[in-house]
Protein backbone atom coordinates (compact mmCIF):
# COMPACT_ATOMS: atom_id res chain seq x y z
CA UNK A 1 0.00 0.00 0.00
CA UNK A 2 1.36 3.23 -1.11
CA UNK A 3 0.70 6.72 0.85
CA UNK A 4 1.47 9.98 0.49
CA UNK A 5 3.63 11.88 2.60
CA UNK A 6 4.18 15.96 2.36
CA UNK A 7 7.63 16.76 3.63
CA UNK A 8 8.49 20.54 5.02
CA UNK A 9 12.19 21.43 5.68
CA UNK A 10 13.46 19.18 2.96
CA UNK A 11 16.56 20.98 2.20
CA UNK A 12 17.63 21.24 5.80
CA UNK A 13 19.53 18.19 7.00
CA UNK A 14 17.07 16.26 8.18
CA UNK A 15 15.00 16.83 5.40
CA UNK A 16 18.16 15.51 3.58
CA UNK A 17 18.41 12.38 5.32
CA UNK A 18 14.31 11.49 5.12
CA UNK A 19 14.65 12.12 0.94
CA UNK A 20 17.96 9.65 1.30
CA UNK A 21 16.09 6.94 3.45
CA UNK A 22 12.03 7.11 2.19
CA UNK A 23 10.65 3.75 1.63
CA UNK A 24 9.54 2.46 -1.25
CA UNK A 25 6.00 2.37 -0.46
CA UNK A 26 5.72 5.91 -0.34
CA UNK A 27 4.98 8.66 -2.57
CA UNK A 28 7.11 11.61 -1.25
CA UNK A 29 6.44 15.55 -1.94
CA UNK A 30 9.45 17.33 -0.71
CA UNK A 31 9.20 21.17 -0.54
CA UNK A 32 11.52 23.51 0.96
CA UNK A 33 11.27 27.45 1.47
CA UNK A 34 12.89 28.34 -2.25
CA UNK A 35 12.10 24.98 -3.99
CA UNK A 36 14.95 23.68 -5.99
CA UNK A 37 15.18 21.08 -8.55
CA UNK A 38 12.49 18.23 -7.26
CA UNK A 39 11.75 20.20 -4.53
CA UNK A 40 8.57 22.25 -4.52
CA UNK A 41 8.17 25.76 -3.21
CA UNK A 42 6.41 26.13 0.56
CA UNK A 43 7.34 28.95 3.01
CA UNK A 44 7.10 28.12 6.13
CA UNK A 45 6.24 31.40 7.46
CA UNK A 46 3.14 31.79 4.88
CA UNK A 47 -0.39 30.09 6.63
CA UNK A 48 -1.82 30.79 4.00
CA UNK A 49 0.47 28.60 1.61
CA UNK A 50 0.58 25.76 4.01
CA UNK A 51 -3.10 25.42 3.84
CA UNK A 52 -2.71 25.62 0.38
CA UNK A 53 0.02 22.69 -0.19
CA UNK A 54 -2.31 20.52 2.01
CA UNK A 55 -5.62 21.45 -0.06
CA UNK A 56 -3.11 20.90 -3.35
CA UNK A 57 -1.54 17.68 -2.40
CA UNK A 58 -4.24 15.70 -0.18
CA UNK A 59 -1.39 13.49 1.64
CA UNK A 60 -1.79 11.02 3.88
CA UNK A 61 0.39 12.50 6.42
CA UNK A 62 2.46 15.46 6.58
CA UNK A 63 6.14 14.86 7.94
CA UNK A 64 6.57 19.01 9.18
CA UNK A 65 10.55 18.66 9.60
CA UNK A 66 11.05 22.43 8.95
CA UNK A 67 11.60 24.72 11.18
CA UNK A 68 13.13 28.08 12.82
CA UNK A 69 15.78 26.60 14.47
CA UNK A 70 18.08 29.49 15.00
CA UNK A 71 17.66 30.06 19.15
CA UNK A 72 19.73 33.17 19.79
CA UNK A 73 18.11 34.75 16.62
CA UNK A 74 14.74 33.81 17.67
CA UNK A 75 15.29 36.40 20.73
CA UNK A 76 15.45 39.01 17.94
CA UNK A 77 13.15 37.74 15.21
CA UNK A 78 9.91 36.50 17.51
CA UNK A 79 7.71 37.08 14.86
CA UNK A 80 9.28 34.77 12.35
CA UNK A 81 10.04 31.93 14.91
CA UNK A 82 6.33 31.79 15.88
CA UNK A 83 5.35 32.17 12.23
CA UNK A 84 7.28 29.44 11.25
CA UNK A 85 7.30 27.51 14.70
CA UNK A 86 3.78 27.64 15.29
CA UNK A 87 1.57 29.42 13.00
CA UNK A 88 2.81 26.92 10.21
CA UNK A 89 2.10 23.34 11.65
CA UNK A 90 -1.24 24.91 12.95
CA UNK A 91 -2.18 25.67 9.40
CA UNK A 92 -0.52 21.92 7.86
CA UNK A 93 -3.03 20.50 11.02
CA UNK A 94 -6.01 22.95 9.52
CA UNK A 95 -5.75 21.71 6.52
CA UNK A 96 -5.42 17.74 7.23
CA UNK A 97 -8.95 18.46 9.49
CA UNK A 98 -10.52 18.46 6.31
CA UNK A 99 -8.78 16.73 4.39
CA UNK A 100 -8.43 13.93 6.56
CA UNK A 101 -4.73 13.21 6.75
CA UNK A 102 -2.32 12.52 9.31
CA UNK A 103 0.79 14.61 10.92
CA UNK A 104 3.90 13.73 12.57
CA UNK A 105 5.17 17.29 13.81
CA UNK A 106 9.21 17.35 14.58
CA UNK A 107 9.91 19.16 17.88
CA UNK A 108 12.67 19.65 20.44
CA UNK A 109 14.38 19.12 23.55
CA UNK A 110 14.00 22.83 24.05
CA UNK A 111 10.36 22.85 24.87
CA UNK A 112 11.41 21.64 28.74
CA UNK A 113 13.54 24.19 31.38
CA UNK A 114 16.54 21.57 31.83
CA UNK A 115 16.05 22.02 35.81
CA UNK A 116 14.86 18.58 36.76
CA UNK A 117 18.36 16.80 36.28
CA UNK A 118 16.81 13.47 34.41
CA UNK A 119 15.40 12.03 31.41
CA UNK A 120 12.36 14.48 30.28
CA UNK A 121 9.40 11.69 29.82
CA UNK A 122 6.52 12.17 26.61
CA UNK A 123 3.88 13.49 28.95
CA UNK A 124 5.49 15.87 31.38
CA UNK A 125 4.63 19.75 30.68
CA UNK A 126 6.09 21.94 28.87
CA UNK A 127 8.33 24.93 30.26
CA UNK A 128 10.09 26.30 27.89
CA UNK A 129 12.80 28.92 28.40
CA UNK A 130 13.21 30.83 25.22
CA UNK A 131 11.85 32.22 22.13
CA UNK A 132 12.69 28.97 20.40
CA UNK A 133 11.56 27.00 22.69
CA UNK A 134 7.88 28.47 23.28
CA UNK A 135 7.30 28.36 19.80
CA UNK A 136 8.12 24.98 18.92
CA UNK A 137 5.55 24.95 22.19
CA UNK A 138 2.94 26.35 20.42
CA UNK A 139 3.02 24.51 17.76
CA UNK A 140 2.87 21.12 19.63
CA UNK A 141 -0.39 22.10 21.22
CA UNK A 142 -1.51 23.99 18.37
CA UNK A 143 -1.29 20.12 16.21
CA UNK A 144 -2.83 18.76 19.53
CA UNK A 145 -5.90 20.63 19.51
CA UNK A 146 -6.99 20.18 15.97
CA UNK A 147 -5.77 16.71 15.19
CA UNK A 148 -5.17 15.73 18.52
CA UNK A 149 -8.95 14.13 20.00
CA UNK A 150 -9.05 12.04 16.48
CA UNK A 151 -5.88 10.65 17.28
CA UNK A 152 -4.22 12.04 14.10
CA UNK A 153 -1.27 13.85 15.04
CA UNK A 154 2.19 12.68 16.25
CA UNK A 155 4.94 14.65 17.75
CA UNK A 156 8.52 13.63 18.07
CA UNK A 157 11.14 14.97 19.94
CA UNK A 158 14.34 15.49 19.49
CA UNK A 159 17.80 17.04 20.67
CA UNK A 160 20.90 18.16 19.48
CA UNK A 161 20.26 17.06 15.81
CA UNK A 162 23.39 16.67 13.49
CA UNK A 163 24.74 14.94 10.38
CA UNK A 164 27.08 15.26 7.23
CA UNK A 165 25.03 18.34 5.42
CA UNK A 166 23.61 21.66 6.22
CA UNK A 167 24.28 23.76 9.46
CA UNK A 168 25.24 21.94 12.68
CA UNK A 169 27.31 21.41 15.57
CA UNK A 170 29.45 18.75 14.01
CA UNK A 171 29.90 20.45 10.89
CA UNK A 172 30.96 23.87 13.06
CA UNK A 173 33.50 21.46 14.95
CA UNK A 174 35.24 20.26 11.89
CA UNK A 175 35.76 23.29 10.53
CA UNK A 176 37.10 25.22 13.97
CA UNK A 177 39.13 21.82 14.94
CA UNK A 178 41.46 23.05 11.14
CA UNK A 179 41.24 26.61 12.33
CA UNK A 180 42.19 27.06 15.32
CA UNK A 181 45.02 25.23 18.09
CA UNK A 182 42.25 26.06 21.45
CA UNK A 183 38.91 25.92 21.79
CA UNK A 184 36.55 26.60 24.30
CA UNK A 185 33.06 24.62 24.56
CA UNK A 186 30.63 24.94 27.37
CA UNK A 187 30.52 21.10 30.17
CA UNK A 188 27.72 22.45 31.90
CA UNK A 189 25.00 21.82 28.81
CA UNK A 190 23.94 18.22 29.04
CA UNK A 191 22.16 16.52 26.39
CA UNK A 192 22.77 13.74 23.67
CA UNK A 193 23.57 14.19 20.15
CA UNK A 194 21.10 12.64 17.42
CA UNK A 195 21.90 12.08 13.80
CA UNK A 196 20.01 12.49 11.55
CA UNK A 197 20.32 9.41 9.61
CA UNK A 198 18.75 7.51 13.03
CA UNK A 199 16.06 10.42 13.93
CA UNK A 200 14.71 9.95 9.52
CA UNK A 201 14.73 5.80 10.38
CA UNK A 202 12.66 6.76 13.37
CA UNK A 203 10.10 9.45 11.72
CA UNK A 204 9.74 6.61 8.90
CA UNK A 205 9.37 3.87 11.60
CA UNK A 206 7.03 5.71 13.27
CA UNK A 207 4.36 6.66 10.32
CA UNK A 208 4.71 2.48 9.81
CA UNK A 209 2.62 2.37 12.71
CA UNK A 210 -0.34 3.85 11.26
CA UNK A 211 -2.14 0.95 11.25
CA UNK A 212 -2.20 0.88 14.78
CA UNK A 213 -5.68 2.25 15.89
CA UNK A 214 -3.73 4.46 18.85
CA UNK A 215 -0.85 6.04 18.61
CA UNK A 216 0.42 8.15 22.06
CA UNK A 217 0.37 11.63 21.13
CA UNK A 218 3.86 12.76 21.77
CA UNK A 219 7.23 10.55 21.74
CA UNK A 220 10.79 10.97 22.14
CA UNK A 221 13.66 10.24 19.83
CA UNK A 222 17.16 10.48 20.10
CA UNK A 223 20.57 8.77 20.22
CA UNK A 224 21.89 6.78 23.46
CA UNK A 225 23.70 7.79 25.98
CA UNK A 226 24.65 11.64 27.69
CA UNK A 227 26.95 14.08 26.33
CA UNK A 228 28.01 18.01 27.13
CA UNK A 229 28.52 20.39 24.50
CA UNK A 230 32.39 19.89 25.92
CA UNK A 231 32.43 16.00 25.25
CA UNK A 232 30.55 16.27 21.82
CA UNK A 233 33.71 18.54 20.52
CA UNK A 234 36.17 16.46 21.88
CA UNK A 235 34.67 12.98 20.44
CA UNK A 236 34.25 15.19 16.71
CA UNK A 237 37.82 15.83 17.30
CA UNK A 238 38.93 12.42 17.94
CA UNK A 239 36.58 10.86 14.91
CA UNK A 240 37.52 13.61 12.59
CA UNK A 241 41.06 12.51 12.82
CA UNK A 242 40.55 8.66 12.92
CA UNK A 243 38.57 8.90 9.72
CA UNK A 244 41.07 11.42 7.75
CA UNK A 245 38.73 14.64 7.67
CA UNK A 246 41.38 16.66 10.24
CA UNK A 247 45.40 16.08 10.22
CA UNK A 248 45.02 17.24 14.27
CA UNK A 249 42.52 18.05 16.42
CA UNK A 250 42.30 21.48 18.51
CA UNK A 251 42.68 20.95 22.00
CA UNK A 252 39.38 21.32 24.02
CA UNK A 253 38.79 23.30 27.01
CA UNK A 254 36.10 22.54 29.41
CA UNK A 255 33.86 26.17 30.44
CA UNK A 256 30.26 27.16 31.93
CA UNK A 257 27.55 28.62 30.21
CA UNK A 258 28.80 31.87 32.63
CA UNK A 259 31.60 32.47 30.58
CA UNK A 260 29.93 32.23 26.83
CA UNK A 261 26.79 34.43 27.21
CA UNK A 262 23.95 33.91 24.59
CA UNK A 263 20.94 35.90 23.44
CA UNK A 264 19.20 33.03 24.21
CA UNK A 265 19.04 30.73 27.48
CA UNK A 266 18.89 27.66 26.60
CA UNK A 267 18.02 24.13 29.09
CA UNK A 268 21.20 23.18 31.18
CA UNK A 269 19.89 19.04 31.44
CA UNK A 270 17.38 18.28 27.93
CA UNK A 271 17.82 14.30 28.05
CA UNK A 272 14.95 12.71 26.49
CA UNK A 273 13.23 9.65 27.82
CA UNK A 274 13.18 7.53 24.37
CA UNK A 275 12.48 4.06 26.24
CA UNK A 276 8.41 4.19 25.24
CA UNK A 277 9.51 4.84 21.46
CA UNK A 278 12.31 2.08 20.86
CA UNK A 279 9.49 -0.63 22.65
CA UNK A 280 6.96 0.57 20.32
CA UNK A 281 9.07 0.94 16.86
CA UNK A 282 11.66 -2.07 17.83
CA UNK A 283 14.29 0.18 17.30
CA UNK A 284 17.52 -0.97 18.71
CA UNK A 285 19.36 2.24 20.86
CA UNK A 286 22.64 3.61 19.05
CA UNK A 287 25.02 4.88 21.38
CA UNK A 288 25.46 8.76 20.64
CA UNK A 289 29.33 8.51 19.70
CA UNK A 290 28.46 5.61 17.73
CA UNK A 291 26.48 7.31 15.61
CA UNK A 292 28.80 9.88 15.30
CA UNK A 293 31.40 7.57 13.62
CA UNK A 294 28.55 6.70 11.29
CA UNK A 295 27.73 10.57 9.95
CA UNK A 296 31.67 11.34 10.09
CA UNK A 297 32.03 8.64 7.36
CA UNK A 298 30.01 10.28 5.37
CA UNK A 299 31.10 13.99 5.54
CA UNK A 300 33.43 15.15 2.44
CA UNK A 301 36.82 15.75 3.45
């Protein structure tokens, strides 16, 4: 059985990695802001559009993997975050209400305050710190309300999402490990890195399960295991010279989010409780650094 899936976002790297991975048995419409080549035009921050694409395309679900993900910008640019954050995947959810599709909205870590020191389970509430953070917010419980009672709408979280394309913390890493001899990275941020290549076999894994007459409303996805900001540089480091991208690696310096001020605060603990996902997708856990090794292979040297 075929079905139809609208993707948002796809020229942003996860968007990348769901176009790389999409199952045969379905019939993908990939748009991104611009368009380009396959991909069709959809701007994010247009309602009006998204309703549109919806009306246009009739899918069975839409996968919304795009997003403002820019948090210190956010602080200056609230109107756009919540456009695109919020106002967006409320329209995609407007639409399927009468249409009668499905949605599987992509969300964050950041939605949560980072003060409870351990893993963040699906159903706790949401606290949010930020500009980034409350709209991704919004646009949870905006999809909740209108798809929400009919059980048609699926969020998964996330956190700290990498992989070999577009702009990320990995990618950054690479590049300031062949700059620079020192570098400083905050050890008092504690999360886990997720690649993209496992959070697209998740999404995918996930829609599989629309046979199922219940799906929980929200789950959480990402990568095994704990990691600072500090011991995610370190590990790139390490990798990127093991696999041949960097002749040495910078040394790393441990510091506290004191000492690098951002516009934007951002959750000092975001680990995700994933256990309820892997039982119900059979999805074996991939140890963060693991999965590193696995998108480092892939990045051009």
């Amino acid at each position: 059985m075929t079905i139809k899936v609208l993707l948002t976002g796809a020229a942003g790297q996860l968007g990348q990695a769901l176009q790389a991975s999409c199952p045969s048995s379905v019939e993908l419409v990939s748009t991104s802001r611009m368009g380009d080549g396959l991909l069709q035009p959809l701007d994010l921050a247009d309602a009006q559009a998204c309703r549109a694409a919806v009306f246009q395309h009739r899918p069975d679900w839409v996968l919304n993997a795009g997003a403002y993900t820019a948090v210190d910008h956010a602080e200056q640019e609230p109107d756009l975050a919540l456009a695109v954050n919020a106002s967006a995947p409320r329209a995609l959810a407007e639409g399927l209400l009468e249409t009668g599709g499905r949605m599987l909205q992509v969300s964050t870590d950041f939605v949560f305050n980072g003060a409870q020191g351990h893993p963040y389970r699906p159903n706790q509430p949401r606290d949010p710190l930020g500009v980034y953070g409350a709209t991704k917010a919004a646009g949870e419980e905006a999809v909740e309300q209108i798809l929400g009672a009919q059980g048609r709408a699926v969020t998964l979280r996330t956190s700290w999402v990498y992989g070999p394309v577009g702009r990320n913390f990995l990618l950054t890493m690479l590049r300031l490990h062949r700059e620079r001899e020192q570098l400083n990275v905050v050890v008092d941020q504690v999360g886990c890195p997720t690649s993209t290549i496992t959070l697209a076999t998740a999404c995918w894994a996930l829609m599989e399960e629309r046979q199922k007459p219940y799906l929980p409303p929200v789950f959480h996805w990402c990568d095994a295991g704990a990691a600072s900001w500090y011991d995610f540089a370190v590990a790139i480091g390490e990798l990127g010279v093991a696999k041949g991208l960097l002749q040495r690696a910078a040394v790393v310096h441990p510091i506290i989010t004191a000492e690098y001020p951002t516009l934007a605060q951002r959750p000092s603990y975001s680990l995700l409780d994933c256990s309820e996902t892997r039982q119900l997708l059979g999805l074996h856990a991939c140890h963060w650094r693991v999965a590193l090794e696995q998108v480092i292979a892939d990045v051009e040297s």
